[in-house]
Protein backbone atom coordinates (compact mmCIF):
# COMPACT_ATOMS: atom_id res chain seq x y z
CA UNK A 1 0.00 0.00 0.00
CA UNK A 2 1.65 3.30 -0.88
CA UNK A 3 1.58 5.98 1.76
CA UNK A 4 0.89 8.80 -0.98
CA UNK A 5 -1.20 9.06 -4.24
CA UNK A 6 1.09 9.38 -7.31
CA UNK A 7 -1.03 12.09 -8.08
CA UNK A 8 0.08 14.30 -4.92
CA UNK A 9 1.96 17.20 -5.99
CA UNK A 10 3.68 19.57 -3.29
CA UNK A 11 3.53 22.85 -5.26
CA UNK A 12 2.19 25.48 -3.73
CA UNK A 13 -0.45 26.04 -6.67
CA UNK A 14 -0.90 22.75 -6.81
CA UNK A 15 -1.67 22.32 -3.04
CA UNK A 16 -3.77 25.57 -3.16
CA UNK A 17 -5.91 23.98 -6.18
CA UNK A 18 -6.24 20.32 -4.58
CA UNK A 19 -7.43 21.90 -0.98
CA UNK A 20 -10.12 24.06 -2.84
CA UNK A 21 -8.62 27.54 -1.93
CA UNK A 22 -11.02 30.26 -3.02
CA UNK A 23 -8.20 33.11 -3.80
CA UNK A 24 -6.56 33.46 -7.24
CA UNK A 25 -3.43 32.27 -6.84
CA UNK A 26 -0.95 32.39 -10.07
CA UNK A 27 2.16 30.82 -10.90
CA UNK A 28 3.93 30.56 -14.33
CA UNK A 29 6.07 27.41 -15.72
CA UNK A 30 8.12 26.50 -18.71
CA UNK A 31 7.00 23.71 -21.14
CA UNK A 32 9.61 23.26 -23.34
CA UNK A 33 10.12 26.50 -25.39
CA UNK A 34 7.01 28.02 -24.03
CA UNK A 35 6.09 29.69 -20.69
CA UNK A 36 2.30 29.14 -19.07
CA UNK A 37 0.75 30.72 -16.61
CA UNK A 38 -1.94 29.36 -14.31
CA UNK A 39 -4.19 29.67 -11.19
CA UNK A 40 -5.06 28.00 -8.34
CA UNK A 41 -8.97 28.42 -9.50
CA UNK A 42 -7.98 26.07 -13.08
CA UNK A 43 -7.21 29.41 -15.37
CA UNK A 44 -4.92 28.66 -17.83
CA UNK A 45 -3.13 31.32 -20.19
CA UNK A 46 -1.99 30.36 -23.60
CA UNK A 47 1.24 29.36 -24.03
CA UNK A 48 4.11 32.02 -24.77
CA UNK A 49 7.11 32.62 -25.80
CA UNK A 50 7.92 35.35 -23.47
CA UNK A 51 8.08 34.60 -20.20
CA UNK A 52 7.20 38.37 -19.66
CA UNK A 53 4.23 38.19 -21.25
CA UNK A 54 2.66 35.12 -19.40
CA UNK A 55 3.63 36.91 -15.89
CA UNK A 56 2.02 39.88 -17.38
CA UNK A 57 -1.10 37.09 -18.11
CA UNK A 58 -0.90 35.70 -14.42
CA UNK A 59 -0.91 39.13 -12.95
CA UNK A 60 -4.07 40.41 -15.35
CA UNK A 61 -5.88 36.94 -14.53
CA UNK A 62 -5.26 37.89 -10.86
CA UNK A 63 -6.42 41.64 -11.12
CA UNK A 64 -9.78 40.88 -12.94
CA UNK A 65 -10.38 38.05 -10.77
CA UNK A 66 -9.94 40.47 -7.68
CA UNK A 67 -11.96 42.82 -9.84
CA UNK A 68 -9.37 45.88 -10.24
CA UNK A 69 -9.20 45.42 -14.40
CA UNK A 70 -8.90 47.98 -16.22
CA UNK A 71 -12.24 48.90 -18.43
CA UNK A 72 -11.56 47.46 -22.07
């Protein structure tokens, strides 16, 4: 009997998503030559090339989700 699911992950985002957490938070990773960015809440951003531009993703996910974006 294994002591732990294979499926436990000990990332904080990960952790935040598997306990349910209601707050937004973000987190970006590389997947080969493209950065994502993703929240606790199961957003996902498109993949990028520039890791600038999916931070810049996370952190405009996190803003309209705490409802300070900007009017478009």
């Amino acid at each position: 009997m294994e002591s732990q699911s294979r499926a436990h992950r000990t990332t904080p985002l990960a952790d935040a998503v598997h306990h349910r957490q209601p707050s937004h938070l973000t987190d970006t990773h590389e997947r080969g030559a493209f950065a994502l960015a993703e929240c606790s809440c199961g957003w996902r951003g498109p993949a990028r090339r520039s890791r600038d531009k999916a931070r810049t993703d996370a952190a405009d996910h996190a803003a309209a989700a705490a409802g300070s974006a900007p009017d478009s």
